[in-house]
Protein backbone atom coordinates (compact mmCIF):
# COMPACT_ATOMS: atom_id res chain seq x y z
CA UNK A 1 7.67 18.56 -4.35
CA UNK A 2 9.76 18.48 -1.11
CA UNK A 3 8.70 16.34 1.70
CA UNK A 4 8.81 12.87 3.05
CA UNK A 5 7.03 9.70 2.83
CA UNK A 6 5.60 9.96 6.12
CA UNK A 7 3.85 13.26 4.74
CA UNK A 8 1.76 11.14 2.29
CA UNK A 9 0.97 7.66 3.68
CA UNK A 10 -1.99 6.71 4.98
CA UNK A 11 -1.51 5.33 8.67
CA UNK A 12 -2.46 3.09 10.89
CA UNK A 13 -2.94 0.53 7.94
CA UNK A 14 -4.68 -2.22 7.17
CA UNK A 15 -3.02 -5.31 6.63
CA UNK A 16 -3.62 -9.04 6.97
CA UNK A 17 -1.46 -12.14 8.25
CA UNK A 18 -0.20 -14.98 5.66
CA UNK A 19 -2.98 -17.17 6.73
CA UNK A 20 -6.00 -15.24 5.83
CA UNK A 21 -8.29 -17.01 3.38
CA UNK A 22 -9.54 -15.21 -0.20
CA UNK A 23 -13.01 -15.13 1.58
CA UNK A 24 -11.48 -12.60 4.88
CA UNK A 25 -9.54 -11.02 2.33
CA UNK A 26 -12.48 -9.68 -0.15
CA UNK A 27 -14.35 -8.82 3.25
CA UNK A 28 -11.50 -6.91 4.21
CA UNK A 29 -11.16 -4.86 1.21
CA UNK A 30 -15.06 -4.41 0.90
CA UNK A 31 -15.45 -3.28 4.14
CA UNK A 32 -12.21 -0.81 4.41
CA UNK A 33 -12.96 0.51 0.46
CA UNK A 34 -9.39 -0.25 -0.54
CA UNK A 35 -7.61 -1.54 -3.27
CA UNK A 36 -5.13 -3.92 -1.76
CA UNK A 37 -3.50 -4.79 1.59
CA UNK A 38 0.15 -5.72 3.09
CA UNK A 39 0.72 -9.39 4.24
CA UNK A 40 2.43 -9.00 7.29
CA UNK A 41 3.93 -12.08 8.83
CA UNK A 42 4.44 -12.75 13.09
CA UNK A 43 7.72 -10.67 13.11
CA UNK A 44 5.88 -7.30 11.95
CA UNK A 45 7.67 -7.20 8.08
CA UNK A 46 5.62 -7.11 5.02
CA UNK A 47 5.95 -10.70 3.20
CA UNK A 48 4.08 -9.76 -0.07
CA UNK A 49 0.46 -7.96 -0.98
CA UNK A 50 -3.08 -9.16 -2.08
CA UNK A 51 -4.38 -6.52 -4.33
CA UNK A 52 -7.51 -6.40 -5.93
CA UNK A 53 -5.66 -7.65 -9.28
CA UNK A 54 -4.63 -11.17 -7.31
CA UNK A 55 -8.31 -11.76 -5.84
CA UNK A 56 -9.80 -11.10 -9.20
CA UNK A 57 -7.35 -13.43 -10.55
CA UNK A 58 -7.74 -16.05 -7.91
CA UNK A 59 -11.80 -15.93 -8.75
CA UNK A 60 -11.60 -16.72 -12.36
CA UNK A 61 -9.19 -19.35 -11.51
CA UNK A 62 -12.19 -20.56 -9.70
CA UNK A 63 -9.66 -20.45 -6.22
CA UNK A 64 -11.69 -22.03 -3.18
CA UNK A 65 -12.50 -19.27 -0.34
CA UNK A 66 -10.38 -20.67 2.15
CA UNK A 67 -6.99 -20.31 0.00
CA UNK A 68 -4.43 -18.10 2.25
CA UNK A 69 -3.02 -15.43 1.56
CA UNK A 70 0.32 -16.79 1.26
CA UNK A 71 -0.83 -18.21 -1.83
CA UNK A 72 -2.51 -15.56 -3.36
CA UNK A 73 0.16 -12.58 -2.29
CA UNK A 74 2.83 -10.92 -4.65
CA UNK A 75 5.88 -11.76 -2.64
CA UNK A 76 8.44 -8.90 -4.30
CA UNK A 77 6.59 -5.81 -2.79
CA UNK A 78 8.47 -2.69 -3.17
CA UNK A 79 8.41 -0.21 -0.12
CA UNK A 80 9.91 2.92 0.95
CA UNK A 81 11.62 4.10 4.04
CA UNK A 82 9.47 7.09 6.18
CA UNK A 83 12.09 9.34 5.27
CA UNK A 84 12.73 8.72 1.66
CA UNK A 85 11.84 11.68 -0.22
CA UNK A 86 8.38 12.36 -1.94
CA UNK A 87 10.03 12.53 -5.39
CA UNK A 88 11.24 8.80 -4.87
CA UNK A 89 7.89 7.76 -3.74
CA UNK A 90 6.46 9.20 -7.09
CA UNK A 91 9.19 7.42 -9.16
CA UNK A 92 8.35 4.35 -7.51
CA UNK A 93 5.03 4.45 -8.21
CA UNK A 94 5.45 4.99 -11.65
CA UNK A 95 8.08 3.22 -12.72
CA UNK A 96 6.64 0.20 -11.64
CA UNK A 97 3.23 0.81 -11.62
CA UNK A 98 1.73 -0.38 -9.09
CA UNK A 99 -0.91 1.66 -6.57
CA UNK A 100 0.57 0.50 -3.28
CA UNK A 101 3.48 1.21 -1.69
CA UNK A 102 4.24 0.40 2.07
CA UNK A 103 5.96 3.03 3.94
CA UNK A 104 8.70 1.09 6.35
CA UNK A 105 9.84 2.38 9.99
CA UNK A 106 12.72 -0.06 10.87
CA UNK A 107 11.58 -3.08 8.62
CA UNK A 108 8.42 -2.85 10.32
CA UNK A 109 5.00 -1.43 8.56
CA UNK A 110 4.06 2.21 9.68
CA UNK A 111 1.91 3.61 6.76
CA UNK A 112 0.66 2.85 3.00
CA UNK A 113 0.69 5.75 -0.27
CA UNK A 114 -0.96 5.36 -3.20
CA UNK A 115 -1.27 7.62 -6.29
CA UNK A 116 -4.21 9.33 -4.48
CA UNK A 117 -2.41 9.99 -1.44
CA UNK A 118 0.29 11.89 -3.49
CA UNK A 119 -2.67 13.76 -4.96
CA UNK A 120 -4.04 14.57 -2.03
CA UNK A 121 -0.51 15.89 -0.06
CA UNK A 122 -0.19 18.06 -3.66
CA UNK A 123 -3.39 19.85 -3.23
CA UNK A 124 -3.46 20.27 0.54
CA UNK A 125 0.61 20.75 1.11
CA UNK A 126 1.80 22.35 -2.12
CA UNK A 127 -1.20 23.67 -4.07
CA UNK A 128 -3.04 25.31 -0.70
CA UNK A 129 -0.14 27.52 -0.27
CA UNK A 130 -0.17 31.11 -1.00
CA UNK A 131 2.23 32.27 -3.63
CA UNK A 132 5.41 34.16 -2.28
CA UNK A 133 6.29 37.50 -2.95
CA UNK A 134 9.27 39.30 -2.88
């Protein structure tokens, strides 16, 4: 599939500082219907990522609403540059499975693919187009 990373993420995204608690996290997610979301610090880079997985986790661990998000996060967080190419962004995701991969413009946070984003560029970039004859 040609194309770039830009042609898939999701932008503007939603993301959350280090020092928002479980509680504004789980309202986040509930109220955006997504899976996960960057932890972006006061300089603009992506420190780590709350997904789903970590506030489920933090829950049975009985975790107290008010812990931050610097505690819950996954601090390696794999990312890609805009203009990495769309068969990089696939390995990525599958290699190390995970469903969230921030889409860096100078270090700084510009956009967010997951598996359904690739989906969707397939069907409406590569599947939609007509055959080519000749």
């Amino acid at each position: 599939m040609k194309g770039h990373a830009r042609n898939m993420m999701t932008a503007p995204v939603v993301s959350v500082g280090p020092e928002a608690s479980l509680a504004e996290i789980a309202r986040c997610l509930a109220a955006a219907r997504i899976g996960g979301v960057p932890v972006v610090g006061s300089e603009g880079r992506v420190e780590g990522f709350v997904s789903e997985s970590d506030l489920l986790g933090a829950l049975l661990a009985d975790r107290d609403p008010s812990t931050r998000a610097s505690d819950l996060m996954t601090r390696s967080v794999h990312s890609v540059n805009e203009f990495d190419r769309t068969e990089e962004v696939m390995n990525l995701l599958r290699q190390h499975r995970i469903h969230h991969l921030p889409v860096l413009r100078g270090g700084e946070l510009v956009g967010i693919i997951t598996p359904s984003d690739v989906i969707r560029y397939m069907v409406e970039e590569v599947l939609a187009k007509p055959p080519e004859i000749g």
